[in-house]
PDB file of N, CA and C in Angstrom:
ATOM      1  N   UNK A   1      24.352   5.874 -14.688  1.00  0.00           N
ATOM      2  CA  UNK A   1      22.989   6.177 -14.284  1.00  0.00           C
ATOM      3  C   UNK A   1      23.024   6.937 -12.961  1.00  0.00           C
ATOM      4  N   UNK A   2      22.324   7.988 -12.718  1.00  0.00           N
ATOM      5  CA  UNK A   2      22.380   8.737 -11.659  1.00  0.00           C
ATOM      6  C   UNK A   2      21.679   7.870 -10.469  1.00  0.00           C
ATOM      7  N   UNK A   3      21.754   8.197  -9.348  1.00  0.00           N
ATOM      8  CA  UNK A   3      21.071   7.156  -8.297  1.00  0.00           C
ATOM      9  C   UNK A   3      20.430   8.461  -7.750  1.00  0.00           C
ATOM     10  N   UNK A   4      19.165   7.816  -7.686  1.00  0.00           N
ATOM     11  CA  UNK A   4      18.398   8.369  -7.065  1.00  0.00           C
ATOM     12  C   UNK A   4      18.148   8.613  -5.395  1.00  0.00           C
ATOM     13  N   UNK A   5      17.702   9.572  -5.057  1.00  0.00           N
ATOM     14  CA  UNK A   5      17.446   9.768  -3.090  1.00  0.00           C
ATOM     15  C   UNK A   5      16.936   8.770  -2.482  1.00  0.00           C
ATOM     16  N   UNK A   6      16.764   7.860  -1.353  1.00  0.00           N
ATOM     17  CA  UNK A   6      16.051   7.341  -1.406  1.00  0.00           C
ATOM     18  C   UNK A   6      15.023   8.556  -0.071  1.00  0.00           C
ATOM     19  N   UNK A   7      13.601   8.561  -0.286  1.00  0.00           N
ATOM     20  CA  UNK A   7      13.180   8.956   0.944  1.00  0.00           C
ATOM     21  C   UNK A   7      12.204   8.210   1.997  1.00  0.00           C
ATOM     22  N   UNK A   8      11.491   9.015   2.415  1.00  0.00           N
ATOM     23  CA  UNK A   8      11.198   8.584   3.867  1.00  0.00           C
ATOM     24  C   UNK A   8       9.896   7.675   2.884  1.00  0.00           C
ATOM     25  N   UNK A   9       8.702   8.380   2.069  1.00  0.00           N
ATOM     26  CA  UNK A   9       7.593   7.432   1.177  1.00  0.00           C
ATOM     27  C   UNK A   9       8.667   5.969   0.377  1.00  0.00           C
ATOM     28  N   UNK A  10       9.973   6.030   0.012  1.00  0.00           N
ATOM     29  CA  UNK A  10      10.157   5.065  -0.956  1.00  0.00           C
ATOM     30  C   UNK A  10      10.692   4.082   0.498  1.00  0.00           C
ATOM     31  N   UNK A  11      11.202   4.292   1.589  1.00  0.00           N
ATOM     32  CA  UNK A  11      10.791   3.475   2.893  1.00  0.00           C
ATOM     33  C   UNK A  11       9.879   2.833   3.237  1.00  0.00           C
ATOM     34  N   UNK A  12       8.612   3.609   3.194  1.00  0.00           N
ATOM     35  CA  UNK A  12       7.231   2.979   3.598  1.00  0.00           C
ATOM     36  C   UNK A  12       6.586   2.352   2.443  1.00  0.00           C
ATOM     37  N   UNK A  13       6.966   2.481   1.485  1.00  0.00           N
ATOM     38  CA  UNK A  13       6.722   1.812   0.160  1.00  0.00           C
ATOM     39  C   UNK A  13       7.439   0.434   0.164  1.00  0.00           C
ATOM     40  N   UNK A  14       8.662   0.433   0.514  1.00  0.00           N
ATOM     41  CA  UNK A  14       9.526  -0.772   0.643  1.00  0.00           C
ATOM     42  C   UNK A  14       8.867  -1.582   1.617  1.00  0.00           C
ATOM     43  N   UNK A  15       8.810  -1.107   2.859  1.00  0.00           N
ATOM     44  CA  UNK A  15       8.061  -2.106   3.894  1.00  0.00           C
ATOM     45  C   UNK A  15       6.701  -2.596   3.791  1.00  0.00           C
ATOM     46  N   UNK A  16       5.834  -2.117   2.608  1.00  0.00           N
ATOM     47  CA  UNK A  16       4.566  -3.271   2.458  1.00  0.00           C
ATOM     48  C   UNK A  16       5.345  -3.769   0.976  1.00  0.00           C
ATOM     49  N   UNK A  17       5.889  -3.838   0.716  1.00  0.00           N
ATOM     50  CA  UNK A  17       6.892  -4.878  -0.247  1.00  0.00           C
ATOM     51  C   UNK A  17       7.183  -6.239   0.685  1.00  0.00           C
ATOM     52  N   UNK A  18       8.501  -5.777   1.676  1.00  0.00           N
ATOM     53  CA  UNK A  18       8.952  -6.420   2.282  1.00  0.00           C
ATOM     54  C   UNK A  18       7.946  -7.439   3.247  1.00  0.00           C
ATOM     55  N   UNK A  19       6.435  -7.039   3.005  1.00  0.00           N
ATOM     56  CA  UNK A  19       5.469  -7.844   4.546  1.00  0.00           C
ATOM     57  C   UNK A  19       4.298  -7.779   3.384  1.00  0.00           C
ATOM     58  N   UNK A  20       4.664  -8.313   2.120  1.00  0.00           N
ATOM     59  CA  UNK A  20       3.598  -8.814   0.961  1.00  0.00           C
ATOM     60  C   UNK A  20       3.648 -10.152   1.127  1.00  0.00           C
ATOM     61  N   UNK A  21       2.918 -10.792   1.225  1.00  0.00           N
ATOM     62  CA  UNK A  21       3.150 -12.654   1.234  1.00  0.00           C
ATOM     63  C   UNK A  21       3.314 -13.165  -0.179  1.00  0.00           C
ATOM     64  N   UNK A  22       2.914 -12.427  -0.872  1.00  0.00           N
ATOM     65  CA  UNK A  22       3.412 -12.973  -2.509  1.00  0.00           C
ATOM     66  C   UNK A  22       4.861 -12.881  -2.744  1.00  0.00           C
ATOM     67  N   UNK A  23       5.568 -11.728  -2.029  1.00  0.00           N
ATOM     68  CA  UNK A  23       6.916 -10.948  -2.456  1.00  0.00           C
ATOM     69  C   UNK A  23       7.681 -11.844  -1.320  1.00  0.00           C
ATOM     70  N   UNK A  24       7.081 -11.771  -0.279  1.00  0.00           N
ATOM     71  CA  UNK A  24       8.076 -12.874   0.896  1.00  0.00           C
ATOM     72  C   UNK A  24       7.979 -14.527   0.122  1.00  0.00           C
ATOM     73  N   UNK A  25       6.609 -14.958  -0.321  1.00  0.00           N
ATOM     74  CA  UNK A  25       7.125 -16.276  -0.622  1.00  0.00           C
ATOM     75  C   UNK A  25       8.540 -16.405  -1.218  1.00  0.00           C
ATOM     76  N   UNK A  26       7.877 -15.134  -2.496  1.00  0.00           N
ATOM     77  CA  UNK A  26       9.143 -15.410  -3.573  1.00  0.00           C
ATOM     78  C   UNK A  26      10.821 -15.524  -3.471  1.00  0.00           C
ATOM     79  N   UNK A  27      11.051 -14.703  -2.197  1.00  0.00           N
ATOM     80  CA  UNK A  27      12.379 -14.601  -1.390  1.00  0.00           C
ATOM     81  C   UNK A  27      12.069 -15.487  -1.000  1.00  0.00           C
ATOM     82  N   UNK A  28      11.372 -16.390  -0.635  1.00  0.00           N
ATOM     83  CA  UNK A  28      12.142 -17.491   0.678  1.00  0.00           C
ATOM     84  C   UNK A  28      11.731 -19.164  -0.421  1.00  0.00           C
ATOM     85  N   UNK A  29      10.961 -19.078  -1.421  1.00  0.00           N
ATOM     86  CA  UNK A  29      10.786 -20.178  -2.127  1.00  0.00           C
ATOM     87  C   UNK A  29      11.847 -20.347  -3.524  1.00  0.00           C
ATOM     88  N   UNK A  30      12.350 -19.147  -4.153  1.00  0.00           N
ATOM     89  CA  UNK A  30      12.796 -19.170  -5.115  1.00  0.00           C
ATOM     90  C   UNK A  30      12.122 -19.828  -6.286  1.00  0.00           C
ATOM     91  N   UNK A  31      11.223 -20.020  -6.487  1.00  0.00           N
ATOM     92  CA  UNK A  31      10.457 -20.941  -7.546  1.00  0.00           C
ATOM     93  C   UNK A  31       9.107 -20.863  -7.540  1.00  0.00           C
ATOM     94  N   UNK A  32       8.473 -21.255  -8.557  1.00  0.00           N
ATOM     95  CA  UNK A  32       6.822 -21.562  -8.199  1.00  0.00           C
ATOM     96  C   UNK A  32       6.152 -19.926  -9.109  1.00  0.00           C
ATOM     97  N   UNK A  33       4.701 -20.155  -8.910  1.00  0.00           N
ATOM     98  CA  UNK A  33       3.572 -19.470  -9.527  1.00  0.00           C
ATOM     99  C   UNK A  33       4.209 -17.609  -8.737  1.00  0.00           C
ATOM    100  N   UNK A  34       4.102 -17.814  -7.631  1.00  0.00           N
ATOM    101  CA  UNK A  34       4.816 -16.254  -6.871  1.00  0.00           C
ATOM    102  C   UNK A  34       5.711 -16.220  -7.316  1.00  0.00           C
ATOM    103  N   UNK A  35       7.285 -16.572  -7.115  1.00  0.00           N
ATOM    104  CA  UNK A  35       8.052 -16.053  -7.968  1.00  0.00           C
ATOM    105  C   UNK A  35       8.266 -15.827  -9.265  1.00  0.00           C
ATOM    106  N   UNK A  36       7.714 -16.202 -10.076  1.00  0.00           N
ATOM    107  CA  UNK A  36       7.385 -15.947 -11.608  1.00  0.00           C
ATOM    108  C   UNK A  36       6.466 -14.919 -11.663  1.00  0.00           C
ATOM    109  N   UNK A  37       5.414 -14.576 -11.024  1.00  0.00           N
ATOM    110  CA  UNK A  37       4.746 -13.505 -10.985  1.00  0.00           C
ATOM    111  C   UNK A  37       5.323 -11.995 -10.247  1.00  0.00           C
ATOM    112  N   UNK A  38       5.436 -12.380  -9.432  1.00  0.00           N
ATOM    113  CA  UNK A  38       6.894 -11.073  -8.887  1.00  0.00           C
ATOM    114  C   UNK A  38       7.479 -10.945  -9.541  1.00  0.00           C
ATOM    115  N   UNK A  39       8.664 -11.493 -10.180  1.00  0.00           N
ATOM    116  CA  UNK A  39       9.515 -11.570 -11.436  1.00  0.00           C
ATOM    117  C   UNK A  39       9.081 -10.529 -12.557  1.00  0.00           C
ATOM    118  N   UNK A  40       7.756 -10.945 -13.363  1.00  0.00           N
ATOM    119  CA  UNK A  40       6.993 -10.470 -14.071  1.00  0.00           C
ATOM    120  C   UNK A  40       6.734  -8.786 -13.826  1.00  0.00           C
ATOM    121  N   UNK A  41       6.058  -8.897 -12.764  1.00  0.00           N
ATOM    122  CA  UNK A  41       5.446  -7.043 -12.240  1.00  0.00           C
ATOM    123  C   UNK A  41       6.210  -6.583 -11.240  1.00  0.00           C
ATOM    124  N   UNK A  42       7.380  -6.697 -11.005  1.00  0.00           N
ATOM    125  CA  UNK A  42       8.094  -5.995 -10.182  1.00  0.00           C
ATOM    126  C   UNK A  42       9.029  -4.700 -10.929  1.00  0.00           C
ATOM    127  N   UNK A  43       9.280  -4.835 -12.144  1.00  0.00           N
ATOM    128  CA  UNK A  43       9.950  -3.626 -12.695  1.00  0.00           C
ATOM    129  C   UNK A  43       8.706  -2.855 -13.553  1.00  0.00           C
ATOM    130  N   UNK A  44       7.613  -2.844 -13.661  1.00  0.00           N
ATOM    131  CA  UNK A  44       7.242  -2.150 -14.351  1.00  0.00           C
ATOM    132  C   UNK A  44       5.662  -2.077 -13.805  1.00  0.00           C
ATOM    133  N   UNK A  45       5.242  -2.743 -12.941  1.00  0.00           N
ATOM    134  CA  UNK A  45       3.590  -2.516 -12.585  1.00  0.00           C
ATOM    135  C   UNK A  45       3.606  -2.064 -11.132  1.00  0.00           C
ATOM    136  N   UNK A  46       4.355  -2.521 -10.548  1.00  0.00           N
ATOM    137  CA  UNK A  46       4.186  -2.579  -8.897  1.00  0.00           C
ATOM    138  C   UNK A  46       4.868  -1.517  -8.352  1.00  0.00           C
ATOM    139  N   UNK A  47       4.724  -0.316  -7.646  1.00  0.00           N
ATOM    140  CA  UNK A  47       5.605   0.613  -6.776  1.00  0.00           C
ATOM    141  C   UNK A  47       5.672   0.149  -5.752  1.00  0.00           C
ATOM    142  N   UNK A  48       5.427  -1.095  -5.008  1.00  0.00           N
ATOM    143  CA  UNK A  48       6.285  -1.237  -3.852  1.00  0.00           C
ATOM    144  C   UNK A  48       7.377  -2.214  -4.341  1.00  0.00           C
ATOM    145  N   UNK A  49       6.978  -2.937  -5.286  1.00  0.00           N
ATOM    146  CA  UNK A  49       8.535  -3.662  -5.328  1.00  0.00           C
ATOM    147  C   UNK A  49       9.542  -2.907  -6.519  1.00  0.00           C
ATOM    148  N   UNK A  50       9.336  -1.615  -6.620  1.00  0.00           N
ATOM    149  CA  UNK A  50      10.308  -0.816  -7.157  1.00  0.00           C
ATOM    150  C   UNK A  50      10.818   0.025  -6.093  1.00  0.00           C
ATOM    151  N   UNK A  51      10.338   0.325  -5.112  1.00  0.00           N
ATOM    152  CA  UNK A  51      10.558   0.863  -4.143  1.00  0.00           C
ATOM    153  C   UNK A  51      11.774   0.069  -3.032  1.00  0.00           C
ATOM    154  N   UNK A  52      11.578  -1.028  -3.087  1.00  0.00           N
ATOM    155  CA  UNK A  52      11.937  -1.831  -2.657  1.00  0.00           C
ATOM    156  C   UNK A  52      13.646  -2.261  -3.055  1.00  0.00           C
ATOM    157  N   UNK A  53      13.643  -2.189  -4.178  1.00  0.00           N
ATOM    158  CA  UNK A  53      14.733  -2.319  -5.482  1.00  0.00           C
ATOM    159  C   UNK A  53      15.808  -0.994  -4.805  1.00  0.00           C
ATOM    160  N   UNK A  54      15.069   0.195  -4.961  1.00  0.00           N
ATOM    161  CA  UNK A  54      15.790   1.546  -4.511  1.00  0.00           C
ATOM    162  C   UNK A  54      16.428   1.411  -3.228  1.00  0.00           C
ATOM    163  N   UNK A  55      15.081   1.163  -2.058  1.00  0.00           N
ATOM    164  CA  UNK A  55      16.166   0.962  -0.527  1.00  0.00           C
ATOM    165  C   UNK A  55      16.861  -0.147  -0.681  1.00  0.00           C
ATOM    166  N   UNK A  56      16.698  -1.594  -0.986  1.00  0.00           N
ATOM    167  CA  UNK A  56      17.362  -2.570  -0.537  1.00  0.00           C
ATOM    168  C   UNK A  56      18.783  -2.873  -1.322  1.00  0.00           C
ATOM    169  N   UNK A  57      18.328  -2.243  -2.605  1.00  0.00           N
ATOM    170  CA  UNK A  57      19.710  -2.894  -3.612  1.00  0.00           C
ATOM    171  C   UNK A  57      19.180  -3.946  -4.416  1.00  0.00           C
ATOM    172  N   UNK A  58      18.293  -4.834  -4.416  1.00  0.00           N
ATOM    173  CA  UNK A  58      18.026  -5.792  -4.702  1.00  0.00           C
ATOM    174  C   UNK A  58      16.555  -6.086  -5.172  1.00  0.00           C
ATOM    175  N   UNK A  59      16.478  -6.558  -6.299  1.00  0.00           N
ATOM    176  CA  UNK A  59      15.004  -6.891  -7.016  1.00  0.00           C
ATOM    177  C   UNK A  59      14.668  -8.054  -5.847  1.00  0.00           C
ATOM    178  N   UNK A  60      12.970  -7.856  -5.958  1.00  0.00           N
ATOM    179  CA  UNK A  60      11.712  -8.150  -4.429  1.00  0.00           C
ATOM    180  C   UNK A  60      11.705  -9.772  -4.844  1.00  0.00           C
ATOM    181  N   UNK A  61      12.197 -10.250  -5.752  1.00  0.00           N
ATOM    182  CA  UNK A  61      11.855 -11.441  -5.651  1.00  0.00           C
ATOM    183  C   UNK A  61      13.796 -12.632  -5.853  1.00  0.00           C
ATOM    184  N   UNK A  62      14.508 -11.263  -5.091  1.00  0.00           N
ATOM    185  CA  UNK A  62      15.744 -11.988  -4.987  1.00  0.00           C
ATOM    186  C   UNK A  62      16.140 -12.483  -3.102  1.00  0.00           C
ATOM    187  N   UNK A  63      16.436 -13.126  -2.857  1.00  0.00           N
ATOM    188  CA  UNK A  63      16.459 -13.786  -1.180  1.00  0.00           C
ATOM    189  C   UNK A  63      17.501 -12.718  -0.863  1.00  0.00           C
ATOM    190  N   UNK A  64      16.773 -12.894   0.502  1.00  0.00           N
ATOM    191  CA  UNK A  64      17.694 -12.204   1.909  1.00  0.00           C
ATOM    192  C   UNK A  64      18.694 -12.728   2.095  1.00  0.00           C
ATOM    193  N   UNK A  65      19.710 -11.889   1.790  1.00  0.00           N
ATOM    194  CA  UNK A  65      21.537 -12.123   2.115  1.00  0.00           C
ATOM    195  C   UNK A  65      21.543 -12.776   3.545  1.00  0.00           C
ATOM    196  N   UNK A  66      21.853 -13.635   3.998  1.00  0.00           N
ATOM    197  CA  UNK A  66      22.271 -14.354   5.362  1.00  0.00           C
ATOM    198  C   UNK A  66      20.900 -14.989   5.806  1.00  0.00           C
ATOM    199  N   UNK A  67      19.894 -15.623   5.371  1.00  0.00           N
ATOM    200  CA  UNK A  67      18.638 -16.028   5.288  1.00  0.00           C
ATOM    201  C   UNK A  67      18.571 -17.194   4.479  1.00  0.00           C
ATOM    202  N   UNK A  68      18.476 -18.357   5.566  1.00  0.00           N
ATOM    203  CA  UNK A  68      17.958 -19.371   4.574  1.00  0.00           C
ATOM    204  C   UNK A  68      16.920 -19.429   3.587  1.00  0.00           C
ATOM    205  N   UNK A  69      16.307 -20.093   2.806  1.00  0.00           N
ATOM    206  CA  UNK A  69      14.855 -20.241   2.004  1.00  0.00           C
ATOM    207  C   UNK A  69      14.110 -21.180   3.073  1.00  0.00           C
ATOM    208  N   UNK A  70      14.869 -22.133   3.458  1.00  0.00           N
ATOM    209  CA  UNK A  70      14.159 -23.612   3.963  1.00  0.00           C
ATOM    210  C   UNK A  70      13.670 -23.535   5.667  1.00  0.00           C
TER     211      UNK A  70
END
């Protein structure tokens, strides 16, 4: 699969991902009504948490590497 650019919009797209309180629960709760719903619309409804996917490496409702949940 070719990888795509990332640019300066799929940045600012990522950061109201990253400072969504639905998308932060889901990283820091792992479980529950938000993460099942993130889960759900993150590959196919939502452009910030596809955006998000592109800069970070990582689907919006997977936890921050070196970041507790608790």
């Amino acid at each position: 699969m070719k990888q795509r650019e990332i640019t300066s919009t799929d940045r600012f797209l990522a950061g109201i991902c990253a400072s969504c309180p639905v998308c932060r629960r889901a990283r820091k709760t792992q479980a529950g009504a938000a993460y099942s719903f993130v889960r759900t619309i993150e590959a196919g409804a939502c452009p910030f948490c596809q955006a998000y996917e592109r800069v970070h490496g990582r689907k919006a409702h997977e936890p921050v590497p070196g970041r507790s949940g608790k």
